[in-house]
N, C-alpha and C. Protein backbone atom coordinates (compact mmCIF):
# COMPACT_ATOMS: atom_id res chain seq x y z
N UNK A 1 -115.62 78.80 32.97
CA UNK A 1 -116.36 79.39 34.06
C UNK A 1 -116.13 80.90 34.07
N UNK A 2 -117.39 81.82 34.32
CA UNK A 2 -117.36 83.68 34.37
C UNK A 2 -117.65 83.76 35.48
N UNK A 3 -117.40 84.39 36.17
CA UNK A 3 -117.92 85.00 37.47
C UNK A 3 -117.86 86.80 36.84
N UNK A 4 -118.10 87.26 37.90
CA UNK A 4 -118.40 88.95 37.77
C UNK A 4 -117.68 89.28 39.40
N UNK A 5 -116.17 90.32 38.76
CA UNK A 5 -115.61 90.52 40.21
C UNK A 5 -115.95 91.90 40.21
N UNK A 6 -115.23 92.66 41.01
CA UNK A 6 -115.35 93.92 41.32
C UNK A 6 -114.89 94.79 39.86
N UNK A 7 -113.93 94.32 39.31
CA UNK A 7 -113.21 95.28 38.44
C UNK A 7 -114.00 94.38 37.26
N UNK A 8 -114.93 93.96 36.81
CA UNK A 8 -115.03 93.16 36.02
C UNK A 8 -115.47 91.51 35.62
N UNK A 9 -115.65 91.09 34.78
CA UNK A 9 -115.72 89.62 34.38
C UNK A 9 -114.50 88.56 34.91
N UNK A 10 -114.31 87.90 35.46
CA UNK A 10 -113.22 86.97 35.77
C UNK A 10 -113.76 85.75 34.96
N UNK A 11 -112.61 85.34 34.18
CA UNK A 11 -112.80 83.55 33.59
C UNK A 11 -111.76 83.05 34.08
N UNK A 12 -112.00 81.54 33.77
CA UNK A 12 -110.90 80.61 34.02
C UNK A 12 -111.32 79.42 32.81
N UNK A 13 -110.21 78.85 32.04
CA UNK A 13 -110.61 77.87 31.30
C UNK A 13 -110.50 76.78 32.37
N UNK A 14 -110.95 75.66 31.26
CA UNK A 14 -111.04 73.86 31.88
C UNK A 14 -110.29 73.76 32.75
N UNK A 15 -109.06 74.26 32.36
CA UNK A 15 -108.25 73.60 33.34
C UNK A 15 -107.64 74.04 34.49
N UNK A 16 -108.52 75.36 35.25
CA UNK A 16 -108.80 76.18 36.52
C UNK A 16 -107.77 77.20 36.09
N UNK A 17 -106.98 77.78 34.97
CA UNK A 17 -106.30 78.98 35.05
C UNK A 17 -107.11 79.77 34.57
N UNK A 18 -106.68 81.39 35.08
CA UNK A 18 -107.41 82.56 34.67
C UNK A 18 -107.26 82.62 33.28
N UNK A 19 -108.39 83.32 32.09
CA UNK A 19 -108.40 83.41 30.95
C UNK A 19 -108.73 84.76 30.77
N UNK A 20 -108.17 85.49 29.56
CA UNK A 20 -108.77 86.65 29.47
C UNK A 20 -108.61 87.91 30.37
N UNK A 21 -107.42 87.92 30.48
CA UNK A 21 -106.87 89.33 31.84
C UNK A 21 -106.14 89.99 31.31
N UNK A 22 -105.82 91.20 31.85
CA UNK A 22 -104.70 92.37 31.68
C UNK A 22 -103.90 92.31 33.17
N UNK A 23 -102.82 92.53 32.71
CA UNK A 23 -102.19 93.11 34.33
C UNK A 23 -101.24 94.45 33.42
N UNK A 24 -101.33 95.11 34.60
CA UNK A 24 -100.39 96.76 34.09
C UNK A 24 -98.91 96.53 34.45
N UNK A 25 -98.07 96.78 34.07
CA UNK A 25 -96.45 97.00 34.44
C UNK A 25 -96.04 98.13 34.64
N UNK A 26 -95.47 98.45 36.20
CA UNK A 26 -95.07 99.76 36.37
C UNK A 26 -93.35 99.78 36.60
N UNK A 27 -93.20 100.76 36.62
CA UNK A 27 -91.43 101.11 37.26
C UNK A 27 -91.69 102.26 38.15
N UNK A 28 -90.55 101.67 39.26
CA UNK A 28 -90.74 103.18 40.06
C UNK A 28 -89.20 103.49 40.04
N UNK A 29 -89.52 104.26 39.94
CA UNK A 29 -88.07 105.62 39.76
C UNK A 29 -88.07 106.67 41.12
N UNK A 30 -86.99 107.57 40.59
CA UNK A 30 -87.14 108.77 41.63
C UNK A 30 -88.21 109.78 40.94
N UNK A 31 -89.17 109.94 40.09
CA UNK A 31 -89.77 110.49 39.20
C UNK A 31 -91.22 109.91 39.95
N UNK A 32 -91.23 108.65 40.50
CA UNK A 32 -92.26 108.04 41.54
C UNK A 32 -92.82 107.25 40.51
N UNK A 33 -93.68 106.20 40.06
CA UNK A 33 -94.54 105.20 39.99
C UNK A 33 -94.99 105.67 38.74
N UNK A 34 -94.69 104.95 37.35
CA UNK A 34 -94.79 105.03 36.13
C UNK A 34 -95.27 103.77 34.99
N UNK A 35 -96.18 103.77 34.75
CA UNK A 35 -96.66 102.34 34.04
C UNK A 35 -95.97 102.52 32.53
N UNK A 36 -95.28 101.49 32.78
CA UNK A 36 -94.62 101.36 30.98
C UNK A 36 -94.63 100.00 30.42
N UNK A 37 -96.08 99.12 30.74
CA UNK A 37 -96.59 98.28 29.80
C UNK A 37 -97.58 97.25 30.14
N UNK A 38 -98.04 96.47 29.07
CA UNK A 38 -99.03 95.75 29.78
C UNK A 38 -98.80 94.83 29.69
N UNK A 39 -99.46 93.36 30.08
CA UNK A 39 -99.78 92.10 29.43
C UNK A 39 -100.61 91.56 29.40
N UNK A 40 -101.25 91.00 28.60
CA UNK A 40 -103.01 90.16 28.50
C UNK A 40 -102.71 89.27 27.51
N UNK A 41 -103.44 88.04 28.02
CA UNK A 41 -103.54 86.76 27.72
C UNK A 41 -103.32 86.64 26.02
N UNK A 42 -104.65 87.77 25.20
CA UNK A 42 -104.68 87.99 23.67
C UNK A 42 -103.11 87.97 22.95
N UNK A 43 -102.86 89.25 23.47
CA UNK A 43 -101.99 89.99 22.83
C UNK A 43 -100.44 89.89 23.01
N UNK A 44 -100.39 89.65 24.64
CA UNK A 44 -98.74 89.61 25.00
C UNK A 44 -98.54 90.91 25.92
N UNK A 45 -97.07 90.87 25.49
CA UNK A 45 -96.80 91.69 26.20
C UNK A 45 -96.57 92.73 24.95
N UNK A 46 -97.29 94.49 25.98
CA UNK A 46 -97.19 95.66 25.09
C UNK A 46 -96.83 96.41 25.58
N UNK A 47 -95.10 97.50 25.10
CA UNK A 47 -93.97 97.65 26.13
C UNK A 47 -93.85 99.29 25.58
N UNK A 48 -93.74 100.25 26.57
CA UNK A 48 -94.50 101.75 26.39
C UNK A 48 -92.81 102.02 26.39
N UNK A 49 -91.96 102.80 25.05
CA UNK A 49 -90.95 103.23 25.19
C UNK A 49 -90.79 104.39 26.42
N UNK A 50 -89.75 104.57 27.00
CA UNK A 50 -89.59 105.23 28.22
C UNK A 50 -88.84 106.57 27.79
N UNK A 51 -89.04 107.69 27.76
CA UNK A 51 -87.36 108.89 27.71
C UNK A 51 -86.97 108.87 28.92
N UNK A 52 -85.36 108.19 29.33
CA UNK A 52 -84.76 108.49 30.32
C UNK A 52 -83.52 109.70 30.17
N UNK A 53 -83.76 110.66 31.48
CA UNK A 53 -82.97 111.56 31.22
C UNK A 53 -81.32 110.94 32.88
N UNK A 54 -80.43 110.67 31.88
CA UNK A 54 -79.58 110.12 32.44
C UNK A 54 -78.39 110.72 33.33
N UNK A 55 -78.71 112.50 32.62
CA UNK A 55 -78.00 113.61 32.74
C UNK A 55 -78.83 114.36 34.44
N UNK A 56 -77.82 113.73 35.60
CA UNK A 56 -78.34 114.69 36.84
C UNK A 56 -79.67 113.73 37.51
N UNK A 57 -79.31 112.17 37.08
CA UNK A 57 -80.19 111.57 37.52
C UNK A 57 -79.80 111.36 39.44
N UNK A 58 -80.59 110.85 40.05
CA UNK A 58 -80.49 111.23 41.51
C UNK A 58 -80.73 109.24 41.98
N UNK A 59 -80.12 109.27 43.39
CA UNK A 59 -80.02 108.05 43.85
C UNK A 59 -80.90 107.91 44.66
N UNK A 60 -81.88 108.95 44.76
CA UNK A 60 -82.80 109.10 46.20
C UNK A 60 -83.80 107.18 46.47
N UNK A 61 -83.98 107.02 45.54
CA UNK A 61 -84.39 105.35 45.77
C UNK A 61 -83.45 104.19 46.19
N UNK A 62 -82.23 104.53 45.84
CA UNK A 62 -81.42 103.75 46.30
C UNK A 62 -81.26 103.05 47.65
N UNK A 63 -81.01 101.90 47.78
CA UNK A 63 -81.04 100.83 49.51
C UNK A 63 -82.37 101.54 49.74
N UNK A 64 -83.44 101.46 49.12
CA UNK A 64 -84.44 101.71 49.80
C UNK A 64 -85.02 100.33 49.96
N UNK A 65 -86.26 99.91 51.25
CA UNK A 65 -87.43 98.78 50.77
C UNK A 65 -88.36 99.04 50.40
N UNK A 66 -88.80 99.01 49.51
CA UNK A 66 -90.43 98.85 48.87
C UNK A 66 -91.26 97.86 48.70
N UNK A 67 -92.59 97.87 48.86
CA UNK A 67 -93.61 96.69 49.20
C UNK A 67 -94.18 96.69 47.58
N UNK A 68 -94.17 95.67 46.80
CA UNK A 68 -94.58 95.22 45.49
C UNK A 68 -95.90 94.88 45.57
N UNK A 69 -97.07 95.23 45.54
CA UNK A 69 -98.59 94.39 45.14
C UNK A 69 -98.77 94.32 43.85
N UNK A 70 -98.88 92.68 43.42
CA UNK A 70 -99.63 92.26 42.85
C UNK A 70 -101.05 91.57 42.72
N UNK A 71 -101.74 92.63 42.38
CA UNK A 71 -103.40 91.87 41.74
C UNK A 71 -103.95 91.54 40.76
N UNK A 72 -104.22 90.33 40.62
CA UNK A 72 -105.00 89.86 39.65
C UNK A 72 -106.76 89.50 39.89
């Protein structure tokens, strides 16, 4: 089954799971909100090497709460 969503084509095979998607992978740091990879159904997972500078890094995120959305 295709439908047509907002961002695109949505499938699902026979057996009602989604087919054929990407979702993005981010990290948030004190540097703020950084995508370092993807995953889709094809391919897997595809993982964006990071340079962390470790020297004078800061705790400002630390005991913080943050709200996670995920969309598919």
């Amino acid at each position: 089954t295709e439908i047509r969503g907002l961002t695109g084509p949505i499938k699902f095979h026979t057996g009602g799971f989604r087919s054929d998607f990407a979702v993005d992978i981010f990290n948030v740091n004190e540097k703020g909100i950084e995508s370092v990879g993807m995953w889709n159904s094809t391919s897997g997972l595809e993982w964006r090497p990071q340079i962390t500078d470790a020297v004078g890094s800061s705790n400002a995120i630390a005991n913080q709460t943050f709200k996670v959305l995920i969309s598919l």
